[in-house]
PDB file of N, CA and C in Angstrom:
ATOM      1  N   UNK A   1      32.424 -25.752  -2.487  1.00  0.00           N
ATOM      2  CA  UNK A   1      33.445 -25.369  -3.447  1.00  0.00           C
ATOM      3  C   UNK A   1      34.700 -25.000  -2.667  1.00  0.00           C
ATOM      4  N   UNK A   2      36.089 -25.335  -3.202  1.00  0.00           N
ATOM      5  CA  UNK A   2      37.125 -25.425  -2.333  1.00  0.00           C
ATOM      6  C   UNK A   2      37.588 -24.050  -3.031  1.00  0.00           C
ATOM      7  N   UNK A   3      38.453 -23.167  -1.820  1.00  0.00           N
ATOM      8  CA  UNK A   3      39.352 -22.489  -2.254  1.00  0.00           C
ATOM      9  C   UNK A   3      39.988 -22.084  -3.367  1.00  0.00           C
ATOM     10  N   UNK A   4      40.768 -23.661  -3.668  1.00  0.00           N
ATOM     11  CA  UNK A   4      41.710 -23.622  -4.681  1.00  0.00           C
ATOM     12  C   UNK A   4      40.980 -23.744  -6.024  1.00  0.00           C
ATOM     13  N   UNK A   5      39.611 -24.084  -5.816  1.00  0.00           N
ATOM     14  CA  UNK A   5      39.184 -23.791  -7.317  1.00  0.00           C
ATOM     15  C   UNK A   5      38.538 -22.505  -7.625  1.00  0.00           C
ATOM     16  N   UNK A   6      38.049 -21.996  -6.824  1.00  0.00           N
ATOM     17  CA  UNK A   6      37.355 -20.473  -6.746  1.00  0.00           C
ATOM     18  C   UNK A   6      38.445 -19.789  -7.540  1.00  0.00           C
ATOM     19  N   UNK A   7      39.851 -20.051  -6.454  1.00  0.00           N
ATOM     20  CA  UNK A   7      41.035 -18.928  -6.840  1.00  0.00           C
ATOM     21  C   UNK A   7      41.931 -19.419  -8.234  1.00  0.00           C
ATOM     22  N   UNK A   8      41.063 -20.303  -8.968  1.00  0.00           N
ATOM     23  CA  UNK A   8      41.501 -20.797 -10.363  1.00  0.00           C
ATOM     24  C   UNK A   8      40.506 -20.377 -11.554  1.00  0.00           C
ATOM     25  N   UNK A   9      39.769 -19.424 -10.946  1.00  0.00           N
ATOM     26  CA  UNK A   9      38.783 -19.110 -11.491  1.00  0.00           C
ATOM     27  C   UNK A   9      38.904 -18.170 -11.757  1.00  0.00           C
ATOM     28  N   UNK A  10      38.625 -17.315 -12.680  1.00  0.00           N
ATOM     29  CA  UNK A  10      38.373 -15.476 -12.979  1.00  0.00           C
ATOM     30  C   UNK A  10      38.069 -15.110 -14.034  1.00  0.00           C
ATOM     31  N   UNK A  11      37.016 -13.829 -13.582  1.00  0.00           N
ATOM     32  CA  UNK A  11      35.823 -13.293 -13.974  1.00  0.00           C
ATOM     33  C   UNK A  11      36.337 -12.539 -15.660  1.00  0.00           C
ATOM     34  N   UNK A  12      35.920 -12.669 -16.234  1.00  0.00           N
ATOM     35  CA  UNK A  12      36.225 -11.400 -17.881  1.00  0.00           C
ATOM     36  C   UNK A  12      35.546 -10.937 -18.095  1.00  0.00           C
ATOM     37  N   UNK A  13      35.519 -10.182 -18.822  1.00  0.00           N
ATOM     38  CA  UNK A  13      34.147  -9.437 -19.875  1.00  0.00           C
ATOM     39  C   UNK A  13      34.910  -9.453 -21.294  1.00  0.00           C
ATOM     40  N   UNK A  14      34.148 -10.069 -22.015  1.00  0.00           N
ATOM     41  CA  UNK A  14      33.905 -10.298 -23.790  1.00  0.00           C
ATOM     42  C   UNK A  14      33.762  -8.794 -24.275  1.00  0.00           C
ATOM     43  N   UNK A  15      35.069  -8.349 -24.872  1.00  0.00           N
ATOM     44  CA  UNK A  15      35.357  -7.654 -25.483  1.00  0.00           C
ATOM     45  C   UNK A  15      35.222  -7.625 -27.361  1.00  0.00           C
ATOM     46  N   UNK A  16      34.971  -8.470 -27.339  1.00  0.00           N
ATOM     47  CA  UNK A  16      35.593  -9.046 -29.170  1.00  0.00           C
ATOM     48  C   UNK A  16      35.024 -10.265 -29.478  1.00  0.00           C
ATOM     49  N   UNK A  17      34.420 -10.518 -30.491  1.00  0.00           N
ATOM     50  CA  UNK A  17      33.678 -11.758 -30.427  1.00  0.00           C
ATOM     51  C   UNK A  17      33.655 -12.436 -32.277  1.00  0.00           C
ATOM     52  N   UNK A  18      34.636 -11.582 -32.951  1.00  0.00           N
ATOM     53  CA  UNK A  18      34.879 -12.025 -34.154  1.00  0.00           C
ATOM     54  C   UNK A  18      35.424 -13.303 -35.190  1.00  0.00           C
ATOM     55  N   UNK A  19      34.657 -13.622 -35.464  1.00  0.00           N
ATOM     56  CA  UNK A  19      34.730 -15.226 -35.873  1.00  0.00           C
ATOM     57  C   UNK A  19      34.327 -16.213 -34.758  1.00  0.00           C
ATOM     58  N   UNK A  20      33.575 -16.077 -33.508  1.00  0.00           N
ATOM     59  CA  UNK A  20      32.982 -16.631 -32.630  1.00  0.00           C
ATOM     60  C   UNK A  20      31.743 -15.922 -32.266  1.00  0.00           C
ATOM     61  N   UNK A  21      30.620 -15.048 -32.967  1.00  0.00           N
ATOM     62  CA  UNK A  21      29.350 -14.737 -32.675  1.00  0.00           C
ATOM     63  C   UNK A  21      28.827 -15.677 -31.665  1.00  0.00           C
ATOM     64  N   UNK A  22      28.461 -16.967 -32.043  1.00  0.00           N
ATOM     65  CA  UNK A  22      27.978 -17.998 -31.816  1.00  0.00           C
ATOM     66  C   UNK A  22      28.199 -18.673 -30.269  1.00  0.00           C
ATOM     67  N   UNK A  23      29.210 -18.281 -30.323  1.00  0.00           N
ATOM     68  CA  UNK A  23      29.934 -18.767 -28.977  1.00  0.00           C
ATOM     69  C   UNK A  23      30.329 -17.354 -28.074  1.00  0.00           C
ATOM     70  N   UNK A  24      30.244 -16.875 -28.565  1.00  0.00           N
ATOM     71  CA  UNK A  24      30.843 -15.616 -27.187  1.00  0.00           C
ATOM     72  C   UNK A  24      29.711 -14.575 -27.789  1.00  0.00           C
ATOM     73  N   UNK A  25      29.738 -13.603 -26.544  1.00  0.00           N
ATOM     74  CA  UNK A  25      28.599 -11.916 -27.038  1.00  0.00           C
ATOM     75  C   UNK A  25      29.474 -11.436 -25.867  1.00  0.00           C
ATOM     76  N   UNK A  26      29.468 -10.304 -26.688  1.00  0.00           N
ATOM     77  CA  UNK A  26      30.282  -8.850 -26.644  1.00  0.00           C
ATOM     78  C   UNK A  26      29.110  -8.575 -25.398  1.00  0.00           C
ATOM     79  N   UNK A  27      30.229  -7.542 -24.098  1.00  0.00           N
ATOM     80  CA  UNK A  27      29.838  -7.204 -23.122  1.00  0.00           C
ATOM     81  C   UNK A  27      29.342  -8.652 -22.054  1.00  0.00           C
ATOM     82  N   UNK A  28      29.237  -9.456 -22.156  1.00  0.00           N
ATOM     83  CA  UNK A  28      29.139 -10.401 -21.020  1.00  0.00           C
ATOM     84  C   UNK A  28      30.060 -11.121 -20.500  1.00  0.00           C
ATOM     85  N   UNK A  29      29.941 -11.457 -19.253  1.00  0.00           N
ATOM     86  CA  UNK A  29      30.945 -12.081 -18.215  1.00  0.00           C
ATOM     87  C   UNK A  29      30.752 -13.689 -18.171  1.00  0.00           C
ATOM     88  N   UNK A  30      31.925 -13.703 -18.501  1.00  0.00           N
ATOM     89  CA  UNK A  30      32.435 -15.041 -18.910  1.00  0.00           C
ATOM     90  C   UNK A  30      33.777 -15.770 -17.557  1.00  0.00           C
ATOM     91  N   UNK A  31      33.284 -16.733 -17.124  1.00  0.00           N
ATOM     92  CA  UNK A  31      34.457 -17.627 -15.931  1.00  0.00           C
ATOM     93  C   UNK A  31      35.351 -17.774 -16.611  1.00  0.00           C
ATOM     94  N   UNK A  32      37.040 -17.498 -16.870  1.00  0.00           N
ATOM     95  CA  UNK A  32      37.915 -17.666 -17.224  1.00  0.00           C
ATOM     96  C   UNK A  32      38.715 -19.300 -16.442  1.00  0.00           C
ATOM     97  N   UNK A  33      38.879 -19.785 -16.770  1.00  0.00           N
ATOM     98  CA  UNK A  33      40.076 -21.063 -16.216  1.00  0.00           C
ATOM     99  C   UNK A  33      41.483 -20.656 -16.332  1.00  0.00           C
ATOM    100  N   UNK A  34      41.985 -21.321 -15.256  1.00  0.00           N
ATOM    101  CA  UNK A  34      43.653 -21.098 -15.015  1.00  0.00           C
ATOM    102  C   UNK A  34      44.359 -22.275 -16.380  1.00  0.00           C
ATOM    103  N   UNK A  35      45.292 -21.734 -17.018  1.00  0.00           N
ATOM    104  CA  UNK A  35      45.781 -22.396 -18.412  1.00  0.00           C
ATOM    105  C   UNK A  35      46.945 -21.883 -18.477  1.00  0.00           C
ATOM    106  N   UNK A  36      48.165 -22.511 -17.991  1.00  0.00           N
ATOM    107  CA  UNK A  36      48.908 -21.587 -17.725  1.00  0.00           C
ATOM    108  C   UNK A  36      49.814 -21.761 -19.756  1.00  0.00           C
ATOM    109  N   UNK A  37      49.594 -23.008 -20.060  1.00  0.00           N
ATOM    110  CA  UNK A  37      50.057 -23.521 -21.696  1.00  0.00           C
ATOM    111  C   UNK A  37      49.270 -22.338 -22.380  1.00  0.00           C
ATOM    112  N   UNK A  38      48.211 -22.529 -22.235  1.00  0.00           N
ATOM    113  CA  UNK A  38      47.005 -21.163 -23.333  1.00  0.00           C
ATOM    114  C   UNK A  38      47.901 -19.904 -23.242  1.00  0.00           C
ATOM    115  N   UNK A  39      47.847 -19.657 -22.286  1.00  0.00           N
ATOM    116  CA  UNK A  39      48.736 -17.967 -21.722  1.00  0.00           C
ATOM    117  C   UNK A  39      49.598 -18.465 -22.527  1.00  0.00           C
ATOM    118  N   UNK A  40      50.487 -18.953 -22.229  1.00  0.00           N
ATOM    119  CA  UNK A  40      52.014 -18.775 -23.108  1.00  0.00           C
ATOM    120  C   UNK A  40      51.618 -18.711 -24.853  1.00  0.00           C
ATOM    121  N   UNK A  41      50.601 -18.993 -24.991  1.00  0.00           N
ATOM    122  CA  UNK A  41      50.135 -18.840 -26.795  1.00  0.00           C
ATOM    123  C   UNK A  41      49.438 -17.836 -26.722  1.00  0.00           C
ATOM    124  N   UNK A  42      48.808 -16.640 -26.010  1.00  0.00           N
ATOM    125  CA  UNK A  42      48.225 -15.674 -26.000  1.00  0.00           C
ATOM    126  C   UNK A  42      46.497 -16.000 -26.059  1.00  0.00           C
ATOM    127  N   UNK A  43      46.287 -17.341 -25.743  1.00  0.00           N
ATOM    128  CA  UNK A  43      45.037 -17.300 -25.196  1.00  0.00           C
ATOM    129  C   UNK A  43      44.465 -18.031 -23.910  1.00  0.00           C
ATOM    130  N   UNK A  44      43.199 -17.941 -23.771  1.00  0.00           N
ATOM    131  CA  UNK A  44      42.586 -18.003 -22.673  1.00  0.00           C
ATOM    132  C   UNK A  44      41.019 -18.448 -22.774  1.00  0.00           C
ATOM    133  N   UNK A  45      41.308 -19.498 -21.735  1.00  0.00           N
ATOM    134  CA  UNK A  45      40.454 -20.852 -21.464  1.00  0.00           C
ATOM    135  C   UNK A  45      39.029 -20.192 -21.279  1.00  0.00           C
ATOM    136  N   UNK A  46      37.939 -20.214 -21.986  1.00  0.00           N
ATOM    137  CA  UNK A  46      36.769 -19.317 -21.410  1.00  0.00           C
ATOM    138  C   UNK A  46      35.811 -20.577 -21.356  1.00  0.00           C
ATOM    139  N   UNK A  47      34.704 -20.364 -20.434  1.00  0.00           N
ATOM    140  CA  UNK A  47      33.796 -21.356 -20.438  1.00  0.00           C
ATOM    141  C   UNK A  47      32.802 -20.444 -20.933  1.00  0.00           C
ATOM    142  N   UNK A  48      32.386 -20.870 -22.843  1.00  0.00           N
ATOM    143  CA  UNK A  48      31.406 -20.296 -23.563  1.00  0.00           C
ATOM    144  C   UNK A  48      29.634 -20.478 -23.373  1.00  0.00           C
ATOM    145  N   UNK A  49      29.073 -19.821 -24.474  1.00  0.00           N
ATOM    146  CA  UNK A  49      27.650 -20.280 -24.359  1.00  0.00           C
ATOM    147  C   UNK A  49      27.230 -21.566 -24.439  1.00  0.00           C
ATOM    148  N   UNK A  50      28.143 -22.714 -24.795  1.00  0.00           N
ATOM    149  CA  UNK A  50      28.150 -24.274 -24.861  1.00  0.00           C
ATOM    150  C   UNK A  50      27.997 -24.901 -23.516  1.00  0.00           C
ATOM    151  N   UNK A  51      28.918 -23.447 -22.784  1.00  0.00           N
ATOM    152  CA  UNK A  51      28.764 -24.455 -21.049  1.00  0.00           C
ATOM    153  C   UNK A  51      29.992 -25.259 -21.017  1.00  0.00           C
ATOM    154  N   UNK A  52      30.816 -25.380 -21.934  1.00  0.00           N
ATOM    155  CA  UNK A  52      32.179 -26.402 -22.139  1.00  0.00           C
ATOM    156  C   UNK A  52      33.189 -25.135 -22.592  1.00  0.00           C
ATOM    157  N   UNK A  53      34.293 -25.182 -22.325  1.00  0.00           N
ATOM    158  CA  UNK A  53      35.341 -24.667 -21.826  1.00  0.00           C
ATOM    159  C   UNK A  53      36.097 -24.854 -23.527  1.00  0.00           C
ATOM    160  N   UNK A  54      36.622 -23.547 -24.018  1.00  0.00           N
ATOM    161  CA  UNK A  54      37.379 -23.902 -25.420  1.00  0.00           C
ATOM    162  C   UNK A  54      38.751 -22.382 -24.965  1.00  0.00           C
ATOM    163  N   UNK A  55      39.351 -22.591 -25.856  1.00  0.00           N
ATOM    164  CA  UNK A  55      40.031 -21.326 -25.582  1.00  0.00           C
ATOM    165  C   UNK A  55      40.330 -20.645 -26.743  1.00  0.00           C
ATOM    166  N   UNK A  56      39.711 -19.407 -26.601  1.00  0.00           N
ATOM    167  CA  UNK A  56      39.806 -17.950 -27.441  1.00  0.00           C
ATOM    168  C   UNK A  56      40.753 -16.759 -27.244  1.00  0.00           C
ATOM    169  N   UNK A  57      41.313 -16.105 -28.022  1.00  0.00           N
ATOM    170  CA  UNK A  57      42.292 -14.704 -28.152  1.00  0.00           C
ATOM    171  C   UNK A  57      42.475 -14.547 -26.989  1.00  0.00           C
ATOM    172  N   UNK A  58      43.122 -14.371 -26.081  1.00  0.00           N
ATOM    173  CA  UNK A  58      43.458 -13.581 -24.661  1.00  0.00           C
ATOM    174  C   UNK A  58      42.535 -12.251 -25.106  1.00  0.00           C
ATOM    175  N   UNK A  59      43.138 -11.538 -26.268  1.00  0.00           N
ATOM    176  CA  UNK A  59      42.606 -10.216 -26.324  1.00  0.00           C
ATOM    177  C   UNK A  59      40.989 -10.153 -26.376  1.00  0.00           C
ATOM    178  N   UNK A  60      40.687 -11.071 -26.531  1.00  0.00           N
ATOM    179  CA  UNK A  60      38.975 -10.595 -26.699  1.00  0.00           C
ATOM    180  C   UNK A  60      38.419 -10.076 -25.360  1.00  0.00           C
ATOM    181  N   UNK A  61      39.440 -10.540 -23.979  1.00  0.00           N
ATOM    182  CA  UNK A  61      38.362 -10.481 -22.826  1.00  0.00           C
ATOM    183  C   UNK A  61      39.579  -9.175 -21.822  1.00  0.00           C
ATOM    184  N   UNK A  62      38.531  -8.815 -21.130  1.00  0.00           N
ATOM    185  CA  UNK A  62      39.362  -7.595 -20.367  1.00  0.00           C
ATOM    186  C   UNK A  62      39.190  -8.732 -19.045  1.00  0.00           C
ATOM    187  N   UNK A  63      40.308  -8.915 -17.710  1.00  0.00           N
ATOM    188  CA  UNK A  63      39.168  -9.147 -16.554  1.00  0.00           C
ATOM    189  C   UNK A  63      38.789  -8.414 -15.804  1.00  0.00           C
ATOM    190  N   UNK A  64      38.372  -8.426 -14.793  1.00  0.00           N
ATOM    191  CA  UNK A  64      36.983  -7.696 -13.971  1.00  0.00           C
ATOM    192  C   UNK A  64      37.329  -8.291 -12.458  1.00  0.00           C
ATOM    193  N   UNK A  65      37.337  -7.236 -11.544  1.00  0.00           N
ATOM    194  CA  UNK A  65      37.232  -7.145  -9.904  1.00  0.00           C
ATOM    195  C   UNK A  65      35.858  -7.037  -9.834  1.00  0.00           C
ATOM    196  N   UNK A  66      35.084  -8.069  -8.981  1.00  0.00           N
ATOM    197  CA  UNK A  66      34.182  -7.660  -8.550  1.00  0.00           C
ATOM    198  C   UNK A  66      34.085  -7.434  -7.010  1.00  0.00           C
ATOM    199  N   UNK A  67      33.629  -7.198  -6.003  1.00  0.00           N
ATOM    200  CA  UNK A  67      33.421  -7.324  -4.251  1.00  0.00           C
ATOM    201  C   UNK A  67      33.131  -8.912  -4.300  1.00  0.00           C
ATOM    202  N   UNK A  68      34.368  -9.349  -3.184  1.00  0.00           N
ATOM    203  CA  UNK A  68      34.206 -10.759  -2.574  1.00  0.00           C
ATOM    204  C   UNK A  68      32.439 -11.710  -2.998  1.00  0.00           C
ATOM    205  N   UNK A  69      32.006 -11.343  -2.115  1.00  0.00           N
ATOM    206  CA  UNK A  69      30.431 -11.553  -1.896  1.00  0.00           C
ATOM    207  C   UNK A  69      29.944 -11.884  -3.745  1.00  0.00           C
ATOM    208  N   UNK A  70      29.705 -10.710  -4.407  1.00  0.00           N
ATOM    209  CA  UNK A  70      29.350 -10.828  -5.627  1.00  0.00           C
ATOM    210  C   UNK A  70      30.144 -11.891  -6.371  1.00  0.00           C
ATOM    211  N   UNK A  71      31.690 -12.208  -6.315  1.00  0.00           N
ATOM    212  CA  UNK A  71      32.093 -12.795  -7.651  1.00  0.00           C
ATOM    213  C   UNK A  71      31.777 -14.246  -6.716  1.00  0.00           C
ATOM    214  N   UNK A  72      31.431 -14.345  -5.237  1.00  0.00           N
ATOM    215  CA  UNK A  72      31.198 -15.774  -5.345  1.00  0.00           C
ATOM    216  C   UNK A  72      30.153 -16.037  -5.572  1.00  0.00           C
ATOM    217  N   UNK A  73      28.986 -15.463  -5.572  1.00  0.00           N
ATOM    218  CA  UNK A  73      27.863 -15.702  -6.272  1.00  0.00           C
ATOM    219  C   UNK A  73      27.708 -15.929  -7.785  1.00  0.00           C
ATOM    220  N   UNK A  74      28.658 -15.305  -8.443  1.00  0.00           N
ATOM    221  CA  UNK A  74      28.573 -15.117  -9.656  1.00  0.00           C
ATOM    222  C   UNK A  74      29.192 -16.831 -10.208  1.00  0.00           C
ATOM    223  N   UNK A  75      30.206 -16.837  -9.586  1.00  0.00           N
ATOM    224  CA  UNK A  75      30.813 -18.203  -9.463  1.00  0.00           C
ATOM    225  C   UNK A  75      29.846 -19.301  -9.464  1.00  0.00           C
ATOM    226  N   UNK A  76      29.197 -19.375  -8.446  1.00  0.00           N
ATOM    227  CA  UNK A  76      28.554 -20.246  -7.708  1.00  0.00           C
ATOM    228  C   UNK A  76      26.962 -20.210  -8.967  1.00  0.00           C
ATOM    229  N   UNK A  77      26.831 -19.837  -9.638  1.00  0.00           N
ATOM    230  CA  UNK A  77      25.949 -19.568 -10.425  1.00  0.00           C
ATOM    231  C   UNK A  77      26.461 -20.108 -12.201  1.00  0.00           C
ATOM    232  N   UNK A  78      27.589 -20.325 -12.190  1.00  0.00           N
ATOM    233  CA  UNK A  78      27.800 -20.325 -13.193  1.00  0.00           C
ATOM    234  C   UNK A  78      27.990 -21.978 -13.532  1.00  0.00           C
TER     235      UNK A  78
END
């Protein structure tokens, strides 16, 4: 895995999951994608329980620092 996609990557936690039960749960960490068009509409690219990438509320997700080591595992897992 290269650099530049790791660092296009980042971690959230599912805050809000209203009118998407199905697809998102409250409290779990979700890989965010770099979108820089989504942002400018106030949302954000999440790769859901589908495994395929849709984009939901910016506000639903907080993001999250994890230690080096951990978020590339977490990455690398996902």
């Amino acid at each position: 895995m290269s650099m530049n996609r790791t660092s296009a990557r980042q971690l959230v936690i599912c805050i809000e999951n209203d009118g998407y039960a199905a697809s998102l749960e409250k409290r779990k960490i979700y890989v965010a994608l770099c979108d820089q068009a989504a942002a400018k509409h106030g949302l954000l690219r999440v790769i859901d329980e589908s495994g395929e990438d849709y984009l939901y509320p910016k506000s639903f997700f907080r993001p999250i620092e994890l230690p080096q080591t951990i978020k590339r595992a977490v990455l690398a897992a996902a």
